[in-house]
C-alpha atoms as a PDB file:
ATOM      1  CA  UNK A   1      -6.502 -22.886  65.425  1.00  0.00           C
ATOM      2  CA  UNK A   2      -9.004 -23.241  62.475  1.00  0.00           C
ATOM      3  CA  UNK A   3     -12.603 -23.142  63.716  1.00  0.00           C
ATOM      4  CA  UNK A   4     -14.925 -26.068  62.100  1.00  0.00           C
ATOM      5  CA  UNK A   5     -16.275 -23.622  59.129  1.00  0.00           C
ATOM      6  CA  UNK A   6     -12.362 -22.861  58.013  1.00  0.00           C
ATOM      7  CA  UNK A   7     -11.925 -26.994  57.933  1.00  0.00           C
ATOM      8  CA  UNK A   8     -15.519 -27.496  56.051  1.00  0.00           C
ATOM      9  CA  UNK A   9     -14.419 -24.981  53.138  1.00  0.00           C
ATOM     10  CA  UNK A  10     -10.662 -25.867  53.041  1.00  0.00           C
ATOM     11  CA  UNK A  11     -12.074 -29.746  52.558  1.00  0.00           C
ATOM     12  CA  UNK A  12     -14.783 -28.440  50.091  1.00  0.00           C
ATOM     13  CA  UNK A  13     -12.446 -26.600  48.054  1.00  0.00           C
ATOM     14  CA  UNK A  14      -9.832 -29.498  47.498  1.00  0.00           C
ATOM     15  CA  UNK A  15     -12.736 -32.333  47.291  1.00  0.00           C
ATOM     16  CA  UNK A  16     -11.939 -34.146  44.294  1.00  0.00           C
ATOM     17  CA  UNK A  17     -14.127 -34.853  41.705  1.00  0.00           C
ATOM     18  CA  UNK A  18     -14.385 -39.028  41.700  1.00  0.00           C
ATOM     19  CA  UNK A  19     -16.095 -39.748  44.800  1.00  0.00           C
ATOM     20  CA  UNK A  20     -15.928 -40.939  47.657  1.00  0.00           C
ATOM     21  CA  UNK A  21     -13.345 -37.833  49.197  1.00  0.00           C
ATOM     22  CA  UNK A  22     -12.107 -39.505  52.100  1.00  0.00           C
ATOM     23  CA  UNK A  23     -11.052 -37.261  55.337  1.00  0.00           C
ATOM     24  CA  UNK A  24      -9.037 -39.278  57.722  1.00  0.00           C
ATOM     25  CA  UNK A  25      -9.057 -37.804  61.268  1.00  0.00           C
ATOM     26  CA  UNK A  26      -6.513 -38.780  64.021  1.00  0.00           C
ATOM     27  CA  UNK A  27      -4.780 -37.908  67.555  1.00  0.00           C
ATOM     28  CA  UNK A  28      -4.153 -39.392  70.534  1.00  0.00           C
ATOM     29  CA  UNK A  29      -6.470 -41.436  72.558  1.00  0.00           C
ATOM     30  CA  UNK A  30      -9.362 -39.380  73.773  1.00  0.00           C
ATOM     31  CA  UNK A  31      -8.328 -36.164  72.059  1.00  0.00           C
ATOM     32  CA  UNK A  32     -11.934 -35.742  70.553  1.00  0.00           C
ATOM     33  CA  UNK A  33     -11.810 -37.613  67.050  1.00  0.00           C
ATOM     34  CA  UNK A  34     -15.172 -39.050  67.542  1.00  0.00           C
ATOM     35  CA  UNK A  35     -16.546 -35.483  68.387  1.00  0.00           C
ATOM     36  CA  UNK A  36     -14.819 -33.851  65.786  1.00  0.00           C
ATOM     37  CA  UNK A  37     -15.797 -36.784  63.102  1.00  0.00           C
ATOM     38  CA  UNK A  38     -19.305 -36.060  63.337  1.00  0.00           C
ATOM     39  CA  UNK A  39     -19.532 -32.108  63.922  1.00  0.00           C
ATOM     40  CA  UNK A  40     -17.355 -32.174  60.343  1.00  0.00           C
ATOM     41  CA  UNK A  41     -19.968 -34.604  59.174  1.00  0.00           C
ATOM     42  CA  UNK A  42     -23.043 -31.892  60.419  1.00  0.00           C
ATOM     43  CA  UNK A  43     -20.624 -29.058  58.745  1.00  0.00           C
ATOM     44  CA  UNK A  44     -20.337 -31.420  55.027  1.00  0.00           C
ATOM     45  CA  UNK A  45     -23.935 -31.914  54.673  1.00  0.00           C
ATOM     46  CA  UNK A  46     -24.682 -28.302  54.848  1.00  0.00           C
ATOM     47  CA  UNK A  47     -22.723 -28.256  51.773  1.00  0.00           C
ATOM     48  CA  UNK A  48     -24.607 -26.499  48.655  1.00  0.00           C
ATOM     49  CA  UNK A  49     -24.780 -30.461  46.778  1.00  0.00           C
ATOM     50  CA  UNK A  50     -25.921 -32.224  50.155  1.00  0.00           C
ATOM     51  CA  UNK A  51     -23.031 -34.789  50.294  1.00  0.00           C
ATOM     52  CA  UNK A  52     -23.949 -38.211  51.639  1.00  0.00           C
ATOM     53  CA  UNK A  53     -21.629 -39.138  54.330  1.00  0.00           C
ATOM     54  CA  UNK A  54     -20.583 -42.265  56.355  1.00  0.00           C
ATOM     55  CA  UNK A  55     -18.545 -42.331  59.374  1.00  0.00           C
ATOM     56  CA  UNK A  56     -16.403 -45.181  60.228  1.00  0.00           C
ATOM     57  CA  UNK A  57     -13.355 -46.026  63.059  1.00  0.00           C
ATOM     58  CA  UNK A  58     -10.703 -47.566  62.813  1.00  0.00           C
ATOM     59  CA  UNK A  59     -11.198 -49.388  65.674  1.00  0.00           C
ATOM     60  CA  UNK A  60     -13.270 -52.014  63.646  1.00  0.00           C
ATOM     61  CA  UNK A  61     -10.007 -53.231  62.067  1.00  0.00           C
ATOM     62  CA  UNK A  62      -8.325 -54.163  65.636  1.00  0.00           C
ATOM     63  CA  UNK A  63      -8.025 -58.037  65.179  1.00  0.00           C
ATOM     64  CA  UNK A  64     -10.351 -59.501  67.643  1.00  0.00           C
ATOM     65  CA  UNK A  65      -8.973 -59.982  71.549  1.00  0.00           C
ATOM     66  CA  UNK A  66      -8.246 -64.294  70.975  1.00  0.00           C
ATOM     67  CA  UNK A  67      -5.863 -63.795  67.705  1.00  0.00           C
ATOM     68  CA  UNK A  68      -4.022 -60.551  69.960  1.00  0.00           C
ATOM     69  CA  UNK A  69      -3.521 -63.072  72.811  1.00  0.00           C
ATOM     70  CA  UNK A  70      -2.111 -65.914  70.547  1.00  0.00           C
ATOM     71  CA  UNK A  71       0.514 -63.476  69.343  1.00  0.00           C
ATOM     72  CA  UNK A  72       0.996 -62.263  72.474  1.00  0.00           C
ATOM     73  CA  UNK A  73      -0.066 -58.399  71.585  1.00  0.00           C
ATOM     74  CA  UNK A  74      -2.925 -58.246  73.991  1.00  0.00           C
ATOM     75  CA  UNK A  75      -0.812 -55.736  75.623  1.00  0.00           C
ATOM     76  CA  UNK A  76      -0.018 -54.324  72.667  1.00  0.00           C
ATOM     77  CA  UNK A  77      -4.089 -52.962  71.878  1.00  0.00           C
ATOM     78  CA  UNK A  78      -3.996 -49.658  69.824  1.00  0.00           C
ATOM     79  CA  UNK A  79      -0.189 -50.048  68.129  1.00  0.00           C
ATOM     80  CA  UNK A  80      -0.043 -50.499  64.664  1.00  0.00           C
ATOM     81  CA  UNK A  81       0.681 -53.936  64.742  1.00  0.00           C
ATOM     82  CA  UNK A  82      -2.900 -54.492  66.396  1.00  0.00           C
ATOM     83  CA  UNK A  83      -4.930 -53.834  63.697  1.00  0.00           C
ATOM     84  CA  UNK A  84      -5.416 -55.585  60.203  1.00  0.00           C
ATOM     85  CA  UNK A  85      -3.852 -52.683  58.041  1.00  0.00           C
ATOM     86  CA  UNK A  86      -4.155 -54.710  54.902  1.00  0.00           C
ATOM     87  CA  UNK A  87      -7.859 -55.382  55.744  1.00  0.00           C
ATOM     88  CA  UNK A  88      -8.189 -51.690  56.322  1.00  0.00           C
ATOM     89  CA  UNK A  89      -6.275 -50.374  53.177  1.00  0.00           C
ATOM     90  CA  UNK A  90      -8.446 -52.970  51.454  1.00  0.00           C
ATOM     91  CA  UNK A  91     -11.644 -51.607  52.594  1.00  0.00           C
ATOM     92  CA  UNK A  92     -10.521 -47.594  51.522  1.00  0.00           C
ATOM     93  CA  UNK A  93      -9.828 -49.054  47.995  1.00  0.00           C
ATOM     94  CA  UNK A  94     -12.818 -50.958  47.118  1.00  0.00           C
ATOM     95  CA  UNK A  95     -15.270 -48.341  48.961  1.00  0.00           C
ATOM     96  CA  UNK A  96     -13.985 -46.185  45.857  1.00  0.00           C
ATOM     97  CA  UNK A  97     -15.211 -49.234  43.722  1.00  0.00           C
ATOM     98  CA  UNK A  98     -18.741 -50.535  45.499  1.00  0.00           C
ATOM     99  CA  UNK A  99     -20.771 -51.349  48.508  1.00  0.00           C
ATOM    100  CA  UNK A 100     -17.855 -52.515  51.173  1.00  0.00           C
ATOM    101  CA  UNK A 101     -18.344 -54.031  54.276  1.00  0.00           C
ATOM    102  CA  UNK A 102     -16.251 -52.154  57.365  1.00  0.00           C
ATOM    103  CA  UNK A 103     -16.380 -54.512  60.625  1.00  0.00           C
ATOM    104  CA  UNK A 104     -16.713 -52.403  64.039  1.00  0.00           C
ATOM    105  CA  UNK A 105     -15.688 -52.505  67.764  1.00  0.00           C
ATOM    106  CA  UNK A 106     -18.167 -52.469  70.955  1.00  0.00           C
ATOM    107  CA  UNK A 107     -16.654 -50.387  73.638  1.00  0.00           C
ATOM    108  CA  UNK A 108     -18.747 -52.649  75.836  1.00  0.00           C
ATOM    109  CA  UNK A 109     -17.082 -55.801  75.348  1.00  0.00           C
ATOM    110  CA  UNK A 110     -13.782 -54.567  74.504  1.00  0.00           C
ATOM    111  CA  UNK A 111     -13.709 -56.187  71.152  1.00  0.00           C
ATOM    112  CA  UNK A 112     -14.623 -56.564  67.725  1.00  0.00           C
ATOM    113  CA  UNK A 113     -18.355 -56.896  67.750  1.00  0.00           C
ATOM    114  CA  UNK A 114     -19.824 -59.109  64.171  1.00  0.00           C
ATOM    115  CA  UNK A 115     -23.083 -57.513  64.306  1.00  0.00           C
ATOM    116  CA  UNK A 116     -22.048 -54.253  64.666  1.00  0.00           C
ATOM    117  CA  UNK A 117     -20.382 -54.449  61.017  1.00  0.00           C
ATOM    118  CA  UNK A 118     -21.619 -52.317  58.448  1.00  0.00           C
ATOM    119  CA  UNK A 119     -22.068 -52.435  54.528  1.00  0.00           C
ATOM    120  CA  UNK A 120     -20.914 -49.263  53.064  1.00  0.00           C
ATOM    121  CA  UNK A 121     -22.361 -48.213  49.890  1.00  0.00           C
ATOM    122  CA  UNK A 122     -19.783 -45.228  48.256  1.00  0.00           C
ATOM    123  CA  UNK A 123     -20.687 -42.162  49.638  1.00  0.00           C
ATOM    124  CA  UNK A 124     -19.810 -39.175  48.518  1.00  0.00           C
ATOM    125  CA  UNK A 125     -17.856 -38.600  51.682  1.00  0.00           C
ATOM    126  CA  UNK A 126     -16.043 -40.821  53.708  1.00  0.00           C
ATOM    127  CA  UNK A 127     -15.002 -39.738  57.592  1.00  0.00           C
ATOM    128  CA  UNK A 128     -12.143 -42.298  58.973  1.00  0.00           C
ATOM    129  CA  UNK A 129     -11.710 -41.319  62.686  1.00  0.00           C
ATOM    130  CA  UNK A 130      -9.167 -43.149  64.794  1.00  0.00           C
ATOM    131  CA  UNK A 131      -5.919 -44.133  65.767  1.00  0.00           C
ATOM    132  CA  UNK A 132      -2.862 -45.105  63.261  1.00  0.00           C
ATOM    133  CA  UNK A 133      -4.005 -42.792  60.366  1.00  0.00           C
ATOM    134  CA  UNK A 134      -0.950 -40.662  60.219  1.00  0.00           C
ATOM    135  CA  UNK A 135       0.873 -43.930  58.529  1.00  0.00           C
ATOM    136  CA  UNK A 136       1.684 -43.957  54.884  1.00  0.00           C
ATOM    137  CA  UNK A 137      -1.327 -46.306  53.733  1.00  0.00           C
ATOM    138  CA  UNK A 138      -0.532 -46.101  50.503  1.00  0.00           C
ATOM    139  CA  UNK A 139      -2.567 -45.593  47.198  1.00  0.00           C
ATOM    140  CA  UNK A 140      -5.439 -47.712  45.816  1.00  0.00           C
ATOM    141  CA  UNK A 141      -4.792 -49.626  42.023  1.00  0.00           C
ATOM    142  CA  UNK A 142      -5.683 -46.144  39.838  1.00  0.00           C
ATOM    143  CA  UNK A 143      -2.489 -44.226  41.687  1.00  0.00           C
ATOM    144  CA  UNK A 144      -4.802 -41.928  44.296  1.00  0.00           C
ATOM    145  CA  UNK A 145      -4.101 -41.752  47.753  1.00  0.00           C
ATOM    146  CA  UNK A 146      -6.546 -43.926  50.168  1.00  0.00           C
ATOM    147  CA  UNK A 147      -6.576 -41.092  52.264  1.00  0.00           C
ATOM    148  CA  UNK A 148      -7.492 -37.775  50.252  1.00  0.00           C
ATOM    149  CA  UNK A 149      -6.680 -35.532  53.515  1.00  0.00           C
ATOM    150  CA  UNK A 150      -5.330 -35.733  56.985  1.00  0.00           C
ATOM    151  CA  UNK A 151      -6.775 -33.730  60.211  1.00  0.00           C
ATOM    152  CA  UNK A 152      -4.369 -34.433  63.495  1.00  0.00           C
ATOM    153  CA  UNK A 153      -6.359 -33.572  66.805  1.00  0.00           C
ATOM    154  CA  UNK A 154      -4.309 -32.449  69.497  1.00  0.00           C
ATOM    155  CA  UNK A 155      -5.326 -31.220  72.847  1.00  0.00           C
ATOM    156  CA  UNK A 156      -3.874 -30.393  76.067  1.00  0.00           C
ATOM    157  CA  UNK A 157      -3.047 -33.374  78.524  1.00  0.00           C
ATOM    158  CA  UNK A 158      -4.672 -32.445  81.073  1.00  0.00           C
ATOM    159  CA  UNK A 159      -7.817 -32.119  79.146  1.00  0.00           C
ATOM    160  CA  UNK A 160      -7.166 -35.966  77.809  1.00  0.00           C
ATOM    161  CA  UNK A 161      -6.970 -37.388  80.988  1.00  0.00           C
ATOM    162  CA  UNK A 162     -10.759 -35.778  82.097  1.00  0.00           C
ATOM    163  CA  UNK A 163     -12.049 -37.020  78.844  1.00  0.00           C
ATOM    164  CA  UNK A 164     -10.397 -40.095  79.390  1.00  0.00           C
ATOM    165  CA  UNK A 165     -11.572 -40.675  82.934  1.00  0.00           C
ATOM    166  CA  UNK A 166     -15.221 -38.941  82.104  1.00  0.00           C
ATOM    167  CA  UNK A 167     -15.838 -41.985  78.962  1.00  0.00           C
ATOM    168  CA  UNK A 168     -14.124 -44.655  81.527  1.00  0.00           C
ATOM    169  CA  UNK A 169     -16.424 -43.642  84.296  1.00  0.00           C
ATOM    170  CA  UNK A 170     -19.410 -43.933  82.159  1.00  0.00           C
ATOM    171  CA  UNK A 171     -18.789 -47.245  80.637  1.00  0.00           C
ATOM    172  CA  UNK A 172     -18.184 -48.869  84.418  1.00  0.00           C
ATOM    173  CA  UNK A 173     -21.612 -47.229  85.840  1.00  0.00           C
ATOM    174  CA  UNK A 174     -23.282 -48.613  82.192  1.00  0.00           C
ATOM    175  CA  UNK A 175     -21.634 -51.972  83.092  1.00  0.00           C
ATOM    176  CA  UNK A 176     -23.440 -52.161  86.600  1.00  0.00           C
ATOM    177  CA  UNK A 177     -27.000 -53.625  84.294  1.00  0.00           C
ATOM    178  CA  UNK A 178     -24.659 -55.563  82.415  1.00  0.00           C
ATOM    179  CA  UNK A 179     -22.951 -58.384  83.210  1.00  0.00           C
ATOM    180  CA  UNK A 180     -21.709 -58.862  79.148  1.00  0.00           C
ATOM    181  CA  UNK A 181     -19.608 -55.562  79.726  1.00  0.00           C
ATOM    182  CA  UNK A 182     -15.649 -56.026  79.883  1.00  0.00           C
ATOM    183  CA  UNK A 183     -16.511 -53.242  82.868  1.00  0.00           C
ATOM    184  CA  UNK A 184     -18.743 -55.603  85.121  1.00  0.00           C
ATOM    185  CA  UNK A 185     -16.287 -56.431  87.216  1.00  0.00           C
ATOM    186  CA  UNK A 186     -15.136 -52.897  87.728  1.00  0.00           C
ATOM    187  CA  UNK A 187     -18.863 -51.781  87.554  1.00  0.00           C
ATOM    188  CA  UNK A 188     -18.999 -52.049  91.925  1.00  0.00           C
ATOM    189  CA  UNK A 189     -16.457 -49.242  91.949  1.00  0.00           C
ATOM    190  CA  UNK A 190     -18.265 -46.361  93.376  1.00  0.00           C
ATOM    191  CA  UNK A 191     -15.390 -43.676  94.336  1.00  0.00           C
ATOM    192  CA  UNK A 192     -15.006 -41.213  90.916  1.00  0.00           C
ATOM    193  CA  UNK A 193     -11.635 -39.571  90.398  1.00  0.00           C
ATOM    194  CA  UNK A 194     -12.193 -36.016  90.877  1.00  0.00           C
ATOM    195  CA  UNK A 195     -11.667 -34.156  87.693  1.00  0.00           C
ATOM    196  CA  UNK A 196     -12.368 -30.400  86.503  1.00  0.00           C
ATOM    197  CA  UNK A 197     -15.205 -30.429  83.825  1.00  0.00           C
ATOM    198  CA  UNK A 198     -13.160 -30.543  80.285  1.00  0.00           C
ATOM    199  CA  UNK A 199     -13.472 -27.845  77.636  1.00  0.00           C
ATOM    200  CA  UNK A 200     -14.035 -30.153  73.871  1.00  0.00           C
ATOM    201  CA  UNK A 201     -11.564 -27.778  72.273  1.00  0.00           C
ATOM    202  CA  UNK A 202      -8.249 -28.231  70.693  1.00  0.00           C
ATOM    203  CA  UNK A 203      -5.590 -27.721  67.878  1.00  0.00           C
ATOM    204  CA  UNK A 204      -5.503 -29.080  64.750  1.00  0.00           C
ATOM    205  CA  UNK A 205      -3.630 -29.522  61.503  1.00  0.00           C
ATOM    206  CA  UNK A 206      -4.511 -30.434  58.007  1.00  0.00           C
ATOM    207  CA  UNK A 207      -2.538 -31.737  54.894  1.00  0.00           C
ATOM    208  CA  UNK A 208      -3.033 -33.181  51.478  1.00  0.00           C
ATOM    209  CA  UNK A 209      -1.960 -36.974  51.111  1.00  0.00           C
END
């Protein structure tokens, strides 16, 4: 398995020269994508040239929770046909081109969130961490790839479910002060699922889109 260092200087040595080098980082849910996203980030800006470097999920691009229950995909949360793919492809491509606006999700309400959205001017690296980023998404109007390079996250299951159970725990006992939390009506559930503490470690692959 690669340690963090062997990913920062395989990325720096393939970063193109028109910016912004977009790293896409997926797995399954819970594998550690968020984790990973920003320790990479921490790892890039120690770069010699200082990068500047955003951080964005792709959880933003879910359509909201009404327009999945009018076409009956509530269910359906985290497929591909969940999320506004041409709104995300959209969004890679004119990030190469100028400030871009990338909507976001609260974890808290269990939807897209307005106010959480974010103006993006091009940085000179661009972390996409989420679900659905192994699909072809295609290249932008020049003929490059939206996604410059691919890291898949993979980690054993039983390590999953703690993480899993460890974020769901936390966003129920966070719910209990507030009654705007999707949780607050699980928030009075005191008994925790016992669980081994989880080590954050993992495989990983990377490849060239």
């Amino acid at each position: 398995m690669p340690s963090l260092g062997d990913i920062s200087a395989l990325l720096r040595d393939c970063r193109p020269a028109d910016r912004p080098f977009i790293v896409a980082i997926t797995g399954g849910v819970a594998a550690g994508k968020s984790v990973l996203a920003a320790e990479l980030a921490d790892a890039i800006s120690g770069w010699p040239d200082e990068p500047r470097i955003e951080i964005v999920c792709t959880d933003g691009f879910l359509f909201d929770n009404a327009t999945l229950e009018t076409n009956k995909l509530g269910m359906r949360k985290g497929f591909p046909e969940s999320y506004d793919v041409a709104g995300f492809r959209a969004a890679l491509s004119n990030v190469r081109q100028g400030p871009t606006r990338f909507p976001a999700y609260s974890h808290t309400t269990y939807d897209v969130d307005p106010a959480l959205a974010r103006t993006i001017t091009p940085p000179d690296v661009l972390i996409v961490e989420g679900l659905g980023l192994h699909l072809d998404h295609g290249a932008d109007a020049s003929g490059r790839r939206l996604i410059d390079v691919l890291i898949y996250l993979d980690a054993e299951p039983e390590d999953i479910q703690a993480w899993f159970t460890g974020r769901l725990m936390e966003l129920m006992r966070a719910a209990r002060d507030d009654p705007t939390s999707f949780y607050a009506a699980s928030s009075t559930l005191t008994k925790r699922v016992g669980r081994r503490s989880p080590r954050r470690s993992g495989s990983g692959s990377i490849c060239r889109t």
